[in-house]
Protein backbone atom coordinates (compact mmCIF):
# COMPACT_ATOMS: atom_id res chain seq x y z
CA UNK A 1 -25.75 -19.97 -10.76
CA UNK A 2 -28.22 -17.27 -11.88
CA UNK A 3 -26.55 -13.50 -11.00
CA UNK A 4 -28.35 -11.53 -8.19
CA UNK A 5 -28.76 -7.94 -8.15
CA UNK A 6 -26.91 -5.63 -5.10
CA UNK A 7 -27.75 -2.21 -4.37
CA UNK A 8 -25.33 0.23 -3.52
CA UNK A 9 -24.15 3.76 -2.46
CA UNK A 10 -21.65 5.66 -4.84
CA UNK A 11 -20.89 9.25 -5.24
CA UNK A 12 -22.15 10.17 -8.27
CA UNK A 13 -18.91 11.64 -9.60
CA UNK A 14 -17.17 8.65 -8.36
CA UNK A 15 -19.57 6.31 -10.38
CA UNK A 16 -19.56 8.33 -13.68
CA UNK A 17 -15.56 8.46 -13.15
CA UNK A 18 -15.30 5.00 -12.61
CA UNK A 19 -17.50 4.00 -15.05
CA UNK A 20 -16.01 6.08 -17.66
CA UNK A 21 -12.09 4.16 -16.94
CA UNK A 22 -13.76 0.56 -17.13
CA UNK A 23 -15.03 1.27 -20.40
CA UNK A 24 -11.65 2.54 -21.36
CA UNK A 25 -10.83 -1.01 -20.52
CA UNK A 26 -13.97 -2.57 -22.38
CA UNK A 27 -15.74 -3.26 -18.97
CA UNK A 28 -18.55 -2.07 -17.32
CA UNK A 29 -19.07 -0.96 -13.82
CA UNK A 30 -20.72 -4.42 -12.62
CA UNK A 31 -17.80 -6.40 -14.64
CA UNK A 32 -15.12 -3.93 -12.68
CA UNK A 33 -16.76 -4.47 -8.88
CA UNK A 34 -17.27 -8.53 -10.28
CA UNK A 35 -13.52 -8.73 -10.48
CA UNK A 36 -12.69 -7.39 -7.54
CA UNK A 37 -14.68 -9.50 -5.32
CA UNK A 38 -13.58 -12.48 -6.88
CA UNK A 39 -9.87 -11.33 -6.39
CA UNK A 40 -10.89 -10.25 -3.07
CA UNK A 41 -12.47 -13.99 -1.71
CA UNK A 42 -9.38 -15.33 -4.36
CA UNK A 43 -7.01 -13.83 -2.25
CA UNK A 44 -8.90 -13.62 1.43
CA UNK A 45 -7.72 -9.93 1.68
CA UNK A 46 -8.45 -6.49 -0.52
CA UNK A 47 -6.51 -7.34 -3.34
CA UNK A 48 -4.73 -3.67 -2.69
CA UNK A 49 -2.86 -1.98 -0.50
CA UNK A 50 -5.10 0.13 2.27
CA UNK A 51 -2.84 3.17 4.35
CA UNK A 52 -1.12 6.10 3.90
CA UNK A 53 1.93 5.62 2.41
CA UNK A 54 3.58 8.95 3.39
CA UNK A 55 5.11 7.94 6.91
CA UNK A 56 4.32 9.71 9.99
CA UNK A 57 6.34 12.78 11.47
CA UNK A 58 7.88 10.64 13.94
CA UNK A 59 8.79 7.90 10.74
CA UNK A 60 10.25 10.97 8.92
CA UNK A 61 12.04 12.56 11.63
CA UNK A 62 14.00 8.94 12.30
CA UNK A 63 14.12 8.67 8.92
CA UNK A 64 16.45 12.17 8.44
CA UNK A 65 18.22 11.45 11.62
CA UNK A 66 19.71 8.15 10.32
CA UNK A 67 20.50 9.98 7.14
CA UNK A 68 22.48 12.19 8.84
CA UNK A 69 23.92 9.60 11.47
CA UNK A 70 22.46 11.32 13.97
CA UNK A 71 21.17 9.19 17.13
CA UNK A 72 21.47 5.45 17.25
CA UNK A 73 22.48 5.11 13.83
CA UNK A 74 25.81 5.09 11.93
CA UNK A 75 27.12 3.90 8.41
CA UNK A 76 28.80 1.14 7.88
CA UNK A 77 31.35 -0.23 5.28
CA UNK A 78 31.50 -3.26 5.50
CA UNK A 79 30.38 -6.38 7.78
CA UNK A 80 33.55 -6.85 9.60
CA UNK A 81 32.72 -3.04 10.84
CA UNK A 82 29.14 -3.47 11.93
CA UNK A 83 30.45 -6.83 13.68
CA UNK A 84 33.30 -4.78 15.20
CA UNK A 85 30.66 -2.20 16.00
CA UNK A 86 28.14 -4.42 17.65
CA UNK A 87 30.89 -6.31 19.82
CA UNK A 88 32.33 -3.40 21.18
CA UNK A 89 32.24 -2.83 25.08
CA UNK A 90 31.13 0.59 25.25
């Protein structure tokens, strides 16, 4: 099947930077965008992680309450204590 040709929008600086790490790689811009479309159908998803990876203040508050065994959360050391633990009447 013959190639087509696809317009498309790019920041300039994004395209000269992008085109200048492909070529570190030995591939152009086209080759680049080519792979990840096939990986992209390959896979049925973006082939990378999308989000912010830092969590939320309400993530990172739980996060240094736990740490601290404040709230719902406690250590354990072993099983047999978090089974103890979770049977517990009170």
């Amino acid at each position: 099947m013959a190639p087509v040709s696809t317009n498309i929008k790019i920041d300039p600086v994004l395209k000269r930077e992008s085109q200048e790490l492909f070529e570190s790689f030995g591939l152009s811009l086209s080759s680049a965008i080519n792979m990840f479309l096939r990986q992209a159908v390959r896979e049925q998803a973006i082939p990378f992680r999308i989000g912010n990876p830092i969590p939320n203040t309400e993530t990172i508050r739980a996060i240094k309450e736990a740490r601290n065994g404040i709230g719902l959360s406690r250590g354990f050391s072993s099983v047999s204590e978090l089974m103890e633990d979770l049977n517990a009447d009170d």
